[in-house]
Structure formats: structure tokens, C-alpha cells
N, C-alpha and C. Protein backbone atom coordinates (compact mmCIF):
# COMPACT_ATOMS: atom_id res chain seq x y z
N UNK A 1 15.25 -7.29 59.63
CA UNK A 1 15.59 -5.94 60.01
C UNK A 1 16.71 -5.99 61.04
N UNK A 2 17.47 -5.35 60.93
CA UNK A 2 18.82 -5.28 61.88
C UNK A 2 18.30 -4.31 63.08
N UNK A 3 18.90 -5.04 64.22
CA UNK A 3 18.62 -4.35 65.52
C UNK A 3 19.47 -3.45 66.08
N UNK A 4 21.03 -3.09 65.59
CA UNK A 4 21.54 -2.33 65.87
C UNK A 4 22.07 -0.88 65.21
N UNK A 5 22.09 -0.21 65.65
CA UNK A 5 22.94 1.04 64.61
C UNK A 5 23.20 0.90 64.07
N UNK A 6 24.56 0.08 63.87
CA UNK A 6 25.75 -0.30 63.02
C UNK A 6 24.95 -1.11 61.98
N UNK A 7 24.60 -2.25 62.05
CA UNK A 7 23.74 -3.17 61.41
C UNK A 7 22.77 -2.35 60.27
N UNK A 8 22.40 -1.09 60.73
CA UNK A 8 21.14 -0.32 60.39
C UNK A 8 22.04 0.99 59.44
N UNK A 9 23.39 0.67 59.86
CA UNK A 9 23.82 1.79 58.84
C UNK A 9 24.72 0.99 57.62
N UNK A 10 25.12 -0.11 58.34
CA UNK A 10 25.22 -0.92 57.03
C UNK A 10 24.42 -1.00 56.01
N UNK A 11 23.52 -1.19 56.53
CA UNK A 11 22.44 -1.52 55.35
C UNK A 11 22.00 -0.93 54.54
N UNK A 12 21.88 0.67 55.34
CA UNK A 12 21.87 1.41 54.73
C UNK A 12 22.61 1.70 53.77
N UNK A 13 24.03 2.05 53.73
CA UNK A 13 25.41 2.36 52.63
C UNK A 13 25.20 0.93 51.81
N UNK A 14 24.60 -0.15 52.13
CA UNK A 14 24.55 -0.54 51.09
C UNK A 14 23.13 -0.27 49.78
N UNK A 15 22.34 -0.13 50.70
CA UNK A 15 20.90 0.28 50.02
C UNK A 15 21.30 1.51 49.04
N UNK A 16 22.23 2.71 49.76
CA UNK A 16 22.23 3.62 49.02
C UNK A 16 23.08 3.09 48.15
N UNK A 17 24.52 2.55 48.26
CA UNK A 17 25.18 2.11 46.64
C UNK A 17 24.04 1.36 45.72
N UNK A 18 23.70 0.65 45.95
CA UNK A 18 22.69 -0.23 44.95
C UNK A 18 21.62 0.88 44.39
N UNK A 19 21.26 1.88 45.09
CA UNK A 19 20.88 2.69 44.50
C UNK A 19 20.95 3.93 43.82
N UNK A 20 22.82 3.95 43.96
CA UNK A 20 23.57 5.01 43.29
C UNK A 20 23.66 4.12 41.69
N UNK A 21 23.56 2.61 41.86
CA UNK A 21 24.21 1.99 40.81
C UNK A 21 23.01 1.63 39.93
N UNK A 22 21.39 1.48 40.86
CA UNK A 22 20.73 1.67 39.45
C UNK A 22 20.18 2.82 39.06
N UNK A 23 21.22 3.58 39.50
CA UNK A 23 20.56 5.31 38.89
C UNK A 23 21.54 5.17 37.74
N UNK A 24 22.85 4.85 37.78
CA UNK A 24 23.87 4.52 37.03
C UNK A 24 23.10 3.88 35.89
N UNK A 25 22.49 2.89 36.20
CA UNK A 25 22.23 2.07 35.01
C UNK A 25 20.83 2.42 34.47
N UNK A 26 20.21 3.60 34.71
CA UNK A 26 19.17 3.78 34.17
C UNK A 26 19.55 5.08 33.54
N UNK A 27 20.73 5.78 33.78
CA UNK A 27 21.63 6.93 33.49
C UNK A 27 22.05 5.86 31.76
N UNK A 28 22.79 4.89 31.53
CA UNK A 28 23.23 4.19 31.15
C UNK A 28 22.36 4.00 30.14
N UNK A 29 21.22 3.53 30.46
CA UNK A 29 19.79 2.76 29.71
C UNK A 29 19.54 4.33 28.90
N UNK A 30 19.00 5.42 29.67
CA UNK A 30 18.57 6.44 29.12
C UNK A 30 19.65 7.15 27.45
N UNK A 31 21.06 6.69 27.70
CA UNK A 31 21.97 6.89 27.04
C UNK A 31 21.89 6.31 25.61
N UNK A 32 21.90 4.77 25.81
CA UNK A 32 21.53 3.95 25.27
C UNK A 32 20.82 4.07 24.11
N UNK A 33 19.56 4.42 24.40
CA UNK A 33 18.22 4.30 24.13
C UNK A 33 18.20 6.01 23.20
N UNK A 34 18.73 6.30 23.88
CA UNK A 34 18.82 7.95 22.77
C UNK A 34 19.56 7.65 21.70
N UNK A 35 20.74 6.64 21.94
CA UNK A 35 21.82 6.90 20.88
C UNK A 35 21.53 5.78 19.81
N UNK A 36 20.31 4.77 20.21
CA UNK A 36 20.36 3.52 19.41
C UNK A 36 18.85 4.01 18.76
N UNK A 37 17.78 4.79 19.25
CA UNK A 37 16.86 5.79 18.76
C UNK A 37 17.42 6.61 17.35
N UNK A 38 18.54 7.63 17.80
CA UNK A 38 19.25 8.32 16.47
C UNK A 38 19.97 7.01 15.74
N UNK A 39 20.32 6.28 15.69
CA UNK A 39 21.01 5.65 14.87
C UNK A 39 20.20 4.58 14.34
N UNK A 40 18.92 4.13 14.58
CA UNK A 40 17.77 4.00 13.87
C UNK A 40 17.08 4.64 12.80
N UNK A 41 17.13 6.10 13.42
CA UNK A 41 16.61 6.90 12.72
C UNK A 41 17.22 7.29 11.41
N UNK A 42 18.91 7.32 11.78
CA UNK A 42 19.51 7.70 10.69
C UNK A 42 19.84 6.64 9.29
N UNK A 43 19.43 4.94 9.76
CA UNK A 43 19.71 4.72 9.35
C UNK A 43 18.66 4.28 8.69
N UNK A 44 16.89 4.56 9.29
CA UNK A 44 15.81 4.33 8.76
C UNK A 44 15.71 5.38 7.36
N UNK A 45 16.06 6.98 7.51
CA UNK A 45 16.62 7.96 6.55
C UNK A 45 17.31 7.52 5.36
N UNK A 46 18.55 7.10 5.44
CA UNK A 46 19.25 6.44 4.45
C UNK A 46 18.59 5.67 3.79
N UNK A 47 17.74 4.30 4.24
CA UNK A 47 17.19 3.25 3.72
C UNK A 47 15.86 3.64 2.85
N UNK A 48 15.10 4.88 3.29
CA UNK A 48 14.37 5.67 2.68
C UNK A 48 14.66 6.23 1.46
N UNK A 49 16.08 6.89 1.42
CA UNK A 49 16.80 7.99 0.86
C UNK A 49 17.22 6.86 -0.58
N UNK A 50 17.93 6.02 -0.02
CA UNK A 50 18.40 4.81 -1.02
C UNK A 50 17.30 4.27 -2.24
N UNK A 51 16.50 4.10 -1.30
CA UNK A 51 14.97 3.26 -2.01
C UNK A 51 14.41 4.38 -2.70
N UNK A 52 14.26 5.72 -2.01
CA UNK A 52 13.20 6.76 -3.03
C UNK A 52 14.06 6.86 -4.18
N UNK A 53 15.73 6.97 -4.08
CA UNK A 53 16.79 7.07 -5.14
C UNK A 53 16.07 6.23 -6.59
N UNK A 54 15.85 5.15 -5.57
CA UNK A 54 16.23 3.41 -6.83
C UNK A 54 14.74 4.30 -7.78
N UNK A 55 13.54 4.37 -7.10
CA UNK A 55 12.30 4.45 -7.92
C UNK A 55 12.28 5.79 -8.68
N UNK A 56 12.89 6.74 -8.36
CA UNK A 56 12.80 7.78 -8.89
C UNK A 56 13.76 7.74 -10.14
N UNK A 57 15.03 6.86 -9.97
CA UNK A 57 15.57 6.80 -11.32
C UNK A 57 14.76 5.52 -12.14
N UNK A 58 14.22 4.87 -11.77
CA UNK A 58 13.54 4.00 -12.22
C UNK A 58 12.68 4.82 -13.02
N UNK A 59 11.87 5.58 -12.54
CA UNK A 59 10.60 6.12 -13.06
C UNK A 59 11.10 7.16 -14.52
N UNK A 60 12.41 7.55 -14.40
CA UNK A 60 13.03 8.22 -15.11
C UNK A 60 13.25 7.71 -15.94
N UNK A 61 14.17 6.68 -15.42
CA UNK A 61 14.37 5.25 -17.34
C UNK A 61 13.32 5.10 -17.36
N UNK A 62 11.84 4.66 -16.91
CA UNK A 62 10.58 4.24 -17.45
C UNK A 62 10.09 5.42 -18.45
N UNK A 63 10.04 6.85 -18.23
CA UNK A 63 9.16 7.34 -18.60
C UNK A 63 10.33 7.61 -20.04
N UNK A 64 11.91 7.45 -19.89
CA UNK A 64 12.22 8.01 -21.28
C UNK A 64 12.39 6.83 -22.19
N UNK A 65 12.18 5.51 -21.78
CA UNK A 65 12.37 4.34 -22.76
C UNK A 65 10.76 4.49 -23.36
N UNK A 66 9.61 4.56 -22.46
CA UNK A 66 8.14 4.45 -22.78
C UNK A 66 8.00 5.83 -23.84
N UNK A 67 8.64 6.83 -23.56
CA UNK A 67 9.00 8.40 -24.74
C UNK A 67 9.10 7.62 -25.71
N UNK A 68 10.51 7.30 -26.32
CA UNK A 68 11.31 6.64 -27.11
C UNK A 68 10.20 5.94 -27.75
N UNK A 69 9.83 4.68 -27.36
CA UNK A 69 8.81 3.25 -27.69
C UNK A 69 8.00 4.37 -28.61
N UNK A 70 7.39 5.46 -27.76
CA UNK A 70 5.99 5.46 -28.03
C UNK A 70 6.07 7.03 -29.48
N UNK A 71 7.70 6.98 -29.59
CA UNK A 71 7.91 7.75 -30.71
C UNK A 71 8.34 7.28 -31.84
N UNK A 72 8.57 6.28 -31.72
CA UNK A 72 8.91 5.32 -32.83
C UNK A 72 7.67 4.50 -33.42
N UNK A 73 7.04 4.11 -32.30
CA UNK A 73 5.55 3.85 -32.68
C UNK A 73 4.98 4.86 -33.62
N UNK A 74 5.01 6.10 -32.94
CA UNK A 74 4.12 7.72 -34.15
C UNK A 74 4.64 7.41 -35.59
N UNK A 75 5.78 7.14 -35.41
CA UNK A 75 6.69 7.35 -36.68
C UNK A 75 6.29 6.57 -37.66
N UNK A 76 6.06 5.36 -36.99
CA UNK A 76 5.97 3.75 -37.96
C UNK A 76 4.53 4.12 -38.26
N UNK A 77 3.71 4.46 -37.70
CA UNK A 77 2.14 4.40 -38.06
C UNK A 77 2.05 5.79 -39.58
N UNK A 78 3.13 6.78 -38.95
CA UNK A 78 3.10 8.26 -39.56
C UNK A 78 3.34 7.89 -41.07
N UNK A 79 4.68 6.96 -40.95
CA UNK A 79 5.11 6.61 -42.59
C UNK A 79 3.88 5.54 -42.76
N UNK A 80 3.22 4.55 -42.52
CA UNK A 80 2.43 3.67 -43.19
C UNK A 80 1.15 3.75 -42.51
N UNK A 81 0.24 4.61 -42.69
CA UNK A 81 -1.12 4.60 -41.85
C UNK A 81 -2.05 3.22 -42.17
N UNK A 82 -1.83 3.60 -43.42
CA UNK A 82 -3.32 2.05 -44.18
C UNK A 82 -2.55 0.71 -43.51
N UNK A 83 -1.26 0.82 -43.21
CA UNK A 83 -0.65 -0.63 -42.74
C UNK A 83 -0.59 -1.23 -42.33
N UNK A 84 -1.15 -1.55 -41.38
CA UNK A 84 -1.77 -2.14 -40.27
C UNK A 84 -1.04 -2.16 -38.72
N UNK A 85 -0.73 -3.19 -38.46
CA UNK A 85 -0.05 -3.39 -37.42
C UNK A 85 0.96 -4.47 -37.50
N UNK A 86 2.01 -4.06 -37.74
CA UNK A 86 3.32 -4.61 -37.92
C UNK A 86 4.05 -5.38 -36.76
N UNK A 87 4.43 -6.68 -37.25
CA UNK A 87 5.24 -7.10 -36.15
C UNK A 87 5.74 -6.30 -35.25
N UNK A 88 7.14 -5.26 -35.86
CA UNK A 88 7.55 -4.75 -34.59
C UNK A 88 6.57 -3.72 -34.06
N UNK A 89 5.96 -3.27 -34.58
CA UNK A 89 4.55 -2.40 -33.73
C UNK A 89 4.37 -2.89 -32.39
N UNK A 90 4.44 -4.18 -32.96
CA UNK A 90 3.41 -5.34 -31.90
C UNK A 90 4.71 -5.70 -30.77
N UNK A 91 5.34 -5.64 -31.25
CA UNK A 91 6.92 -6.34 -30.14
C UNK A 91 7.12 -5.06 -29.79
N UNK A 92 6.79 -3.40 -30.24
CA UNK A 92 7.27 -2.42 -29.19
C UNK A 92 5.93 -2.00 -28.37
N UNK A 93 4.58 -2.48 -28.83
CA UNK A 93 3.63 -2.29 -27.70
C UNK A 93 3.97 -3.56 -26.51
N UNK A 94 4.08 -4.77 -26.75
CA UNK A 94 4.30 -5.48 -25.87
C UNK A 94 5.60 -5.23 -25.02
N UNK A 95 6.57 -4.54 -25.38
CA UNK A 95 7.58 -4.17 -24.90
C UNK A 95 7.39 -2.75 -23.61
N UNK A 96 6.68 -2.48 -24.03
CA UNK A 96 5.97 -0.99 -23.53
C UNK A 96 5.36 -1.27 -22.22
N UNK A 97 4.41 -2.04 -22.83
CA UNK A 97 3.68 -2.94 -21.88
C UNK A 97 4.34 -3.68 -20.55
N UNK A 98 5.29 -4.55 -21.14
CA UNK A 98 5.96 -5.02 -19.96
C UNK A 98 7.01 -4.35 -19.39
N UNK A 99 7.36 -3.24 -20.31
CA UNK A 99 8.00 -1.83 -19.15
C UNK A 99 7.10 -1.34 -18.21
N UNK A 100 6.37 -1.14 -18.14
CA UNK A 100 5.03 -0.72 -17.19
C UNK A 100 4.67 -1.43 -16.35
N UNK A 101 4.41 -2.64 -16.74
CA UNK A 101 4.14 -4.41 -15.56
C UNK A 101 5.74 -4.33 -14.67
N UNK A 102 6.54 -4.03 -15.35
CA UNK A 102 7.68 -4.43 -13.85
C UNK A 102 7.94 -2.45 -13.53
N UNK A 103 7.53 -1.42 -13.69
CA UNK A 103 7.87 -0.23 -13.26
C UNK A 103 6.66 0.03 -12.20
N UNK A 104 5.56 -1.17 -12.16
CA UNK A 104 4.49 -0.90 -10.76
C UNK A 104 5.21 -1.94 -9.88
N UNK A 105 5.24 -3.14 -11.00
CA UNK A 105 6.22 -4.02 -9.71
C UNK A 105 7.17 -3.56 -8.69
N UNK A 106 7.97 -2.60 -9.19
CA UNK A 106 9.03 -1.90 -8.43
C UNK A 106 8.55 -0.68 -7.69
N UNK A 107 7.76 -0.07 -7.74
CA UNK A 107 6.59 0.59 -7.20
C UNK A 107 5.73 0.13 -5.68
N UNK A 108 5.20 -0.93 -6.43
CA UNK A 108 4.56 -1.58 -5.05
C UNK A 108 6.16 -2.28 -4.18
N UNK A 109 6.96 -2.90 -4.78
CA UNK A 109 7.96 -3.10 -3.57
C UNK A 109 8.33 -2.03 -2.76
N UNK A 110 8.55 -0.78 -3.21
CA UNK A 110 9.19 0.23 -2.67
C UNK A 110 8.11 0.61 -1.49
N UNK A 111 6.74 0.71 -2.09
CA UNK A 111 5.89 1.01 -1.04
C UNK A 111 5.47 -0.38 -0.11
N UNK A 112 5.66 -1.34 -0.60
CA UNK A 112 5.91 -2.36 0.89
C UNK A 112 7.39 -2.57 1.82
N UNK A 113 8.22 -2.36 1.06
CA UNK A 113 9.79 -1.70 1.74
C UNK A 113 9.48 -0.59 2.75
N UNK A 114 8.66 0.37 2.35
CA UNK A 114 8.57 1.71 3.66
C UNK A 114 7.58 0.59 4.96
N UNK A 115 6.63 -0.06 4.26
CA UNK A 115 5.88 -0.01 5.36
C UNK A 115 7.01 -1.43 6.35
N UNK A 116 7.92 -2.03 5.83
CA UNK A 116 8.43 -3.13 6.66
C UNK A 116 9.69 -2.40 7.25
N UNK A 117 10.17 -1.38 6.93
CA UNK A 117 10.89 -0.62 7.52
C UNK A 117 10.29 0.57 8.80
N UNK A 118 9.62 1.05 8.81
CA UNK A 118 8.66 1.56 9.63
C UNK A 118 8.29 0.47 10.75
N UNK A 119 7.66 -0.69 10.12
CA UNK A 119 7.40 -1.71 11.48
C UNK A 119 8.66 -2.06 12.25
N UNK A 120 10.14 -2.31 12.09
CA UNK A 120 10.94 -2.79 12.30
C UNK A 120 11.56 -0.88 12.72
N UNK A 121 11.56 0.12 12.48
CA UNK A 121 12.05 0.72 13.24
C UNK A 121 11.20 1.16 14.56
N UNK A 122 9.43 0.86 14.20
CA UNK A 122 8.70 0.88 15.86
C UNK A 122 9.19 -0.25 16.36
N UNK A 123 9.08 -1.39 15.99
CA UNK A 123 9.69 -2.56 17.23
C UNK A 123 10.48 -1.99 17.74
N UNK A 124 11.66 -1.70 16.93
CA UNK A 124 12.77 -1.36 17.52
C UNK A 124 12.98 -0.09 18.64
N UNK A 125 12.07 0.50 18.51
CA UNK A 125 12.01 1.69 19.13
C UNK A 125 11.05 1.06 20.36
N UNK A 126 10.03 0.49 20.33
CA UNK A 126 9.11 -0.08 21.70
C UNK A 126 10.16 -0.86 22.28
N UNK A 127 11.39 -1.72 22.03
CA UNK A 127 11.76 -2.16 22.89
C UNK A 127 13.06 -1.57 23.74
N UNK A 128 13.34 -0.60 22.76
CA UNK A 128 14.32 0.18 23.70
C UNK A 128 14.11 0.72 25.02
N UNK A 129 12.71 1.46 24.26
CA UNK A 129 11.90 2.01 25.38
C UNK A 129 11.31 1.12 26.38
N UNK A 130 10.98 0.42 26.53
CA UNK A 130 10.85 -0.76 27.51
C UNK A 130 11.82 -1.13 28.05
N UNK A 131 12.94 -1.35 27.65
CA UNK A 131 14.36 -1.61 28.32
C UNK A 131 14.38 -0.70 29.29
N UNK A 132 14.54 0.58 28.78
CA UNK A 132 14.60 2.16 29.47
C UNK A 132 13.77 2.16 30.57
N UNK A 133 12.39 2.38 30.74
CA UNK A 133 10.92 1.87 31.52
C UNK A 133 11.48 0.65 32.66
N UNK A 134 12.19 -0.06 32.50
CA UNK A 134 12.61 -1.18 33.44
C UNK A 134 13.96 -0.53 34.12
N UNK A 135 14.42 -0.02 33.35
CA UNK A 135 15.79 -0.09 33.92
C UNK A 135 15.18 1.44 35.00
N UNK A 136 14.15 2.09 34.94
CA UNK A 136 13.51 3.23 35.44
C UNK A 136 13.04 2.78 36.39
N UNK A 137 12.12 1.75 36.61
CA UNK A 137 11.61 1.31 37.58
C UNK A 137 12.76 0.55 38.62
N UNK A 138 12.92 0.23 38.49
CA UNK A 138 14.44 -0.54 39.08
C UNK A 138 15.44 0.36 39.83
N UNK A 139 15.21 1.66 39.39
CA UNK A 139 15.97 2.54 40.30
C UNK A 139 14.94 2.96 41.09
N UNK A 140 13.92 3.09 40.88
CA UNK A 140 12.72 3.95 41.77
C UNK A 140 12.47 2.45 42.97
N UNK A 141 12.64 1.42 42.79
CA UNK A 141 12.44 0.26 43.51
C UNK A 141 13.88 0.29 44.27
N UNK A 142 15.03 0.62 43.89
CA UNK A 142 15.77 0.65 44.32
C UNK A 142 16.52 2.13 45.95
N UNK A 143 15.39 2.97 44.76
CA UNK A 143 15.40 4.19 45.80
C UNK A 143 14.50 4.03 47.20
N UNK A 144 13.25 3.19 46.77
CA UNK A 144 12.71 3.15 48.03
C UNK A 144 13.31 2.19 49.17
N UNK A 145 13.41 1.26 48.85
CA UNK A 145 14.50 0.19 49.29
C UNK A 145 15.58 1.23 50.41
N UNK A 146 16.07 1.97 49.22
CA UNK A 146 16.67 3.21 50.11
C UNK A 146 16.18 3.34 51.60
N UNK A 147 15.25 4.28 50.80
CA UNK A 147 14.00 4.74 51.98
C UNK A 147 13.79 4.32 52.96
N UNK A 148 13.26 3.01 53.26
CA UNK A 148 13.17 2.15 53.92
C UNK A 148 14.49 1.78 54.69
N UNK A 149 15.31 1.65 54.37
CA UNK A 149 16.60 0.90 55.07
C UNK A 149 17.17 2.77 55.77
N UNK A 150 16.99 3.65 55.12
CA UNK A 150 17.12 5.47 55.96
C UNK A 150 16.19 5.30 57.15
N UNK A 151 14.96 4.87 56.99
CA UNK A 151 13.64 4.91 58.09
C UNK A 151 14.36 4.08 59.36
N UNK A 152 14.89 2.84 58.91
CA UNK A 152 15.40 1.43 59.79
C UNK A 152 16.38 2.07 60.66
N UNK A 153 17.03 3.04 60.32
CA UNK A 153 18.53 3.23 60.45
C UNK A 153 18.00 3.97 61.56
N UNK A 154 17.52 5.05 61.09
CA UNK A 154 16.93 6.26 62.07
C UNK A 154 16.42 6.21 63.23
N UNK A 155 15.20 5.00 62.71
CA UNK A 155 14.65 4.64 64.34
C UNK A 155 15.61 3.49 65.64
N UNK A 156 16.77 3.06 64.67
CA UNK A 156 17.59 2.37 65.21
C UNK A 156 18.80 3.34 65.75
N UNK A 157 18.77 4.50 65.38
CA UNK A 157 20.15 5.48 66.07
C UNK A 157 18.97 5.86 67.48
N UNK A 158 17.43 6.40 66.74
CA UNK A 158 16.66 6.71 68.34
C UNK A 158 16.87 5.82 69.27
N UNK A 159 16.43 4.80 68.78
CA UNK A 159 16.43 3.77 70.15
C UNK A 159 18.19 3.82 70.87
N UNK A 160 19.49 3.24 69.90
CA UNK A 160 20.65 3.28 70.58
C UNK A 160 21.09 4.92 71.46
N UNK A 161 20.09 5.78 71.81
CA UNK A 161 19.94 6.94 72.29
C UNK A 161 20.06 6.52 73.94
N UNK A 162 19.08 5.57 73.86
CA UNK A 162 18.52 5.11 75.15
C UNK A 162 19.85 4.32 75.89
N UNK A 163 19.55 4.56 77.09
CA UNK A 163 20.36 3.31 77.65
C UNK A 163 20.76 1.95 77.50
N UNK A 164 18.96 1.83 77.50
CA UNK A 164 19.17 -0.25 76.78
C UNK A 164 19.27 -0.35 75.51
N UNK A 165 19.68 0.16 74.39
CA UNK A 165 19.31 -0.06 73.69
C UNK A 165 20.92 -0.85 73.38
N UNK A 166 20.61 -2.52 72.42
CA UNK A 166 21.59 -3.04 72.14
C UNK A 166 22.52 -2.98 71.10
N UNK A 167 23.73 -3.32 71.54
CA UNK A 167 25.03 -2.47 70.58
C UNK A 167 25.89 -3.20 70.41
């Protein structure tokens, strides 16, 4: 602790810059953290927007190739009922079939795509905010610091009031 005025107001102007500068930087952090928040967001949107795109045209070619298959199938059975089951019968049910085996495949990716995008935009979002939270505390540590070195100063102008007091 400094014993003189001067000493006590130094310390002060410096306590207060350091604490003009982490208001600055929690001014800074708060900025930050909003603008890297929206640009998460926007770009969590897109990646959503992209992916619902892919499955929804997916589901579209699925359901008009599985149409198609499954009208050509009517047809072939329509002209030959007693006939059994014909090679290509059999190569457009299996065809059908494995249109369906990769149109869930692409299905379940899409719905494990949201959920690894979601985890990776909360990380991303808990640590901003934690950045923010520090860089918050750090000014409030910085303000008291303040405080303290205002208190030092004060009782150090009372005392240089006095006669003895050293200068």
C-alpha cells in the first residue's frame, strides 16, 4: 500500500485504466459472443435448410421411382395373372426394395446430422459464453481493485491533511 497521496493517486489512475480496459474487453467479449452466436445460428439454419433440401428431394425421387416400379409391376401381373413371378418382377421388387434400404439410410443420416449439428452448435455456444462470463468477471475483479485503490487514495489525501503526514 502506498503511503503517500501521490503514490495513492497513482495507483489509483492506474487501477481505474485497467479497469476502463477490462470493461473494454468485456464490451469486446460481449460483442463477440453476439456476433459469433448469430453467425452460428445462421449458419446452423443453412446446414438444416441444405440437409432438409437433400431428404425432401430424396423422398420425392423415392416415392416417384417406387410409383413407377410399383406400376409396372400392376401392369406385368395385369397382362399375365396365372404367370407367376417373372424374373424382371423379381429384379423390380428387389429393386424397390433396395430403393427403400438406402431412402431410410439417408433418413437416419439426416436425423443423426441434426443431432451432431445441434451438439456442436451448444458447444459452441457454452464456450462463447464462458469466454464472455470470464471476461465479466475480470472487469468486476478489476472494478473492485478499483475500489480499493479509491478507499487507499482517500484515506491517504485524509491523513496528507494533517501536518505530519508524509509527502
Amino acid at each position: 500500500m502506498a503511503a503517500t497521496v501521490t503514490e495513492c493517486a497513482q495507483e489509483m489512475v492506474k487501477a481505474y485504466n485497467q479497469m476502463v480496459s477490462q470493461g473494454f474487453t468485456a464490451a469486446r467479449m460481449g460483442w463477440e459472443q453476439s456476433a459469433a452466436t448469430t453467425r452460428l445460428m445462421t449458419e446452423a439454419f443453412q446446414a438444416e435448410q441444405e440437409a432438409s433440401g437433400k431428404i425432401w428431394e430424396a423422398s420425392i425421387g423415392r416415392a416417384r421411382d417406387r410409383s413407377e416400379k410399383m406400376a409396372e409391376l400392376t401392369r406385368a401381373f395385369a397382362a399375365a395373372p396365372n404367370a407367376g413371378v417373372s424374373p424382371e418382377a423379381k429384379e423390380m421388387v428387389d429393386a424397390i426394395v433396395a430403393g427403400d434400404q438406402e431412402y431410410f439410410r439417408a433418413c437416419a443420416e439426416y436425423a443423426q446430422g441434426i443431432e451432431k449439428r445441434r451438439a456442436e452448435l451448444t458447444a459452441n455456444m457454452l464456450k462463447a459464453n464462458t469466454d464472455l462470463a470470464s471476461a465479466g468477471q475480470e472487469m468486476v475483479e478489476s472494478a473492485m481493485e478499483y475500489g480499493r485503490t479509491f478507499m487507499d487514495w482517500s484515506f491517504a489525501a485524509n491523513r496528507g491533511a494533517a501536518p505530519t503526514a508524509p509527502f
